[in-house]
Protein backbone atom coordinates (compact mmCIF):
# COMPACT_ATOMS: atom_id res chain seq x y z
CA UNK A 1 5.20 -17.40 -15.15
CA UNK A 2 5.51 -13.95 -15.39
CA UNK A 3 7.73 -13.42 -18.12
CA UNK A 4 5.64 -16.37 -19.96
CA UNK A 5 3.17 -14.28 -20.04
CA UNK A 6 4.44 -11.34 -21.72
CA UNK A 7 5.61 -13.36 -23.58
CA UNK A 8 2.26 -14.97 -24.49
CA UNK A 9 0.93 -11.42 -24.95
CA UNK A 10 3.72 -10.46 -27.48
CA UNK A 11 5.27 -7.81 -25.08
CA UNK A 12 9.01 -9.00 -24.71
CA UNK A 13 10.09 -8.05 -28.04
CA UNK A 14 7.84 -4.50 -27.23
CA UNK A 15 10.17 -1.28 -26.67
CA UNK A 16 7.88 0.51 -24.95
CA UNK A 17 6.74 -1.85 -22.71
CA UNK A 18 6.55 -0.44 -18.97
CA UNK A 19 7.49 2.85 -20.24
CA UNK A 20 5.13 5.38 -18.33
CA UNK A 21 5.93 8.46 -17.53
CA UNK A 22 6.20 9.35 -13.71
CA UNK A 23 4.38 12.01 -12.25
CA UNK A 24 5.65 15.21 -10.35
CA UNK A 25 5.53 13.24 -6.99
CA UNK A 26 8.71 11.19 -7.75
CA UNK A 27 11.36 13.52 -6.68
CA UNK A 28 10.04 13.93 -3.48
CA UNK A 29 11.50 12.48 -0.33
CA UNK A 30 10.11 12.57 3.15
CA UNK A 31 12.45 12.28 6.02
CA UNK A 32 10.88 9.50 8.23
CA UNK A 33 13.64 9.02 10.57
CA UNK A 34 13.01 8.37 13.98
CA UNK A 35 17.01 9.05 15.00
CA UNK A 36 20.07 10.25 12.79
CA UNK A 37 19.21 11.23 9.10
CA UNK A 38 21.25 9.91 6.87
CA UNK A 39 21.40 11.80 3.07
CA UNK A 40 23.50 10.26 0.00
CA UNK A 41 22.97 10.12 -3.57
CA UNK A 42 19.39 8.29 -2.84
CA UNK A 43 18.18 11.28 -1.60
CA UNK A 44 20.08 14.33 -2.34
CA UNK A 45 20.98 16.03 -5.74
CA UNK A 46 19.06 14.88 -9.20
CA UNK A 47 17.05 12.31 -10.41
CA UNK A 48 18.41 10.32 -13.85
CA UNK A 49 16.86 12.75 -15.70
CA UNK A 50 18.22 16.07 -14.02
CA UNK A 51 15.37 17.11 -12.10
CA UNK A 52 15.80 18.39 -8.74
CA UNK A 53 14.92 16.24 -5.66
CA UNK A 54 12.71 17.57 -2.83
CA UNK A 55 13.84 16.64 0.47
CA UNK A 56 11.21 17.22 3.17
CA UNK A 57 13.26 17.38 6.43
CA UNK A 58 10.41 17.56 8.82
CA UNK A 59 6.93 16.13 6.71
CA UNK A 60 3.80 17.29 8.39
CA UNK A 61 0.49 15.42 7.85
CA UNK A 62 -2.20 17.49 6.25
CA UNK A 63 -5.57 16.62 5.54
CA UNK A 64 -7.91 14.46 7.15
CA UNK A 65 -8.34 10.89 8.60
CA UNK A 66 -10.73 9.14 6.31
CA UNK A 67 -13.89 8.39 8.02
CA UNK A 68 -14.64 5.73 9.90
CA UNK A 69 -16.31 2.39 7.96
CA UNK A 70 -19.95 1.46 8.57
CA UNK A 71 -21.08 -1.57 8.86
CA UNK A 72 -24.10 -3.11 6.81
CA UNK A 73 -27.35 -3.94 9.17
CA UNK A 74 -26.59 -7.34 8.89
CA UNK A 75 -23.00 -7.10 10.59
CA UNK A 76 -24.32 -4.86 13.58
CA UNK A 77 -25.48 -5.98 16.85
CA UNK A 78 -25.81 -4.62 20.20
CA UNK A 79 -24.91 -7.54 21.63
CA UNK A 80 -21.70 -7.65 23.72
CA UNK A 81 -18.46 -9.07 21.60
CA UNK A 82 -18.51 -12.67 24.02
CA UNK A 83 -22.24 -12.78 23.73
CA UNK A 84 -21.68 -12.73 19.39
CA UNK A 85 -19.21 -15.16 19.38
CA UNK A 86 -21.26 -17.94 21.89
CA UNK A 87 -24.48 -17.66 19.95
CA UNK A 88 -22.80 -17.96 16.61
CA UNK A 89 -23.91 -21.05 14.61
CA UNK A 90 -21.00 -23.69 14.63
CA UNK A 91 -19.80 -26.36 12.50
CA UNK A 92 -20.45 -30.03 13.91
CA UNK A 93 -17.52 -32.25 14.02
CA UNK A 94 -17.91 -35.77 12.65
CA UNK A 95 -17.60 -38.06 15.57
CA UNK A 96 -15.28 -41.15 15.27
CA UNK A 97 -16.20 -44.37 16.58
């Protein structure tokens, strides 16, 4: 379906289709092991294009954690989490005979 549409939208035959540049971040590679690294030619050397790649050995988080989501006034209650879920409306079940 996907090529179909391209297709539809004239894009196949389109040479610079899904040509964007990448940015400055794409030679960069964090080391996320837990155990042995491993490094080979999908992390070490040159990108296609002759540009460097970063290896970050040992990445260290910086910045902040995002803060925490708030709830509308219609999704909070002091109720306790058991209490919420008894009092909730439910659906009737059709009875069979």
């Amino acid at each position: 379906m996907f090529m179909k549409a391209l297709d539809a939208m004239g894009k196949l035959d389109d040479p610079m289709f899904g040509t964007i540049a990448p940015d400055e971040t794409v030679n960069i590679v964090f080391n996320l092991s837990s155990g042995q690294d491993y490094r080979g030619p999908w992390n070490a050397g040159e990108m296609h294009d002759g540009t460097p790649i970063e290896y970050v050995a040992h990445p260290e988080p910086r910045g902040e954690f995002p803060p925490a989501p708030v709830n509308s006034a219609d999704e909070q209650t002091d109720a306790p989490l058991g209490e919420q879920v008894a009092d909730a409306p439910r659906a009737r079940t059709p009875r069979s005979n």
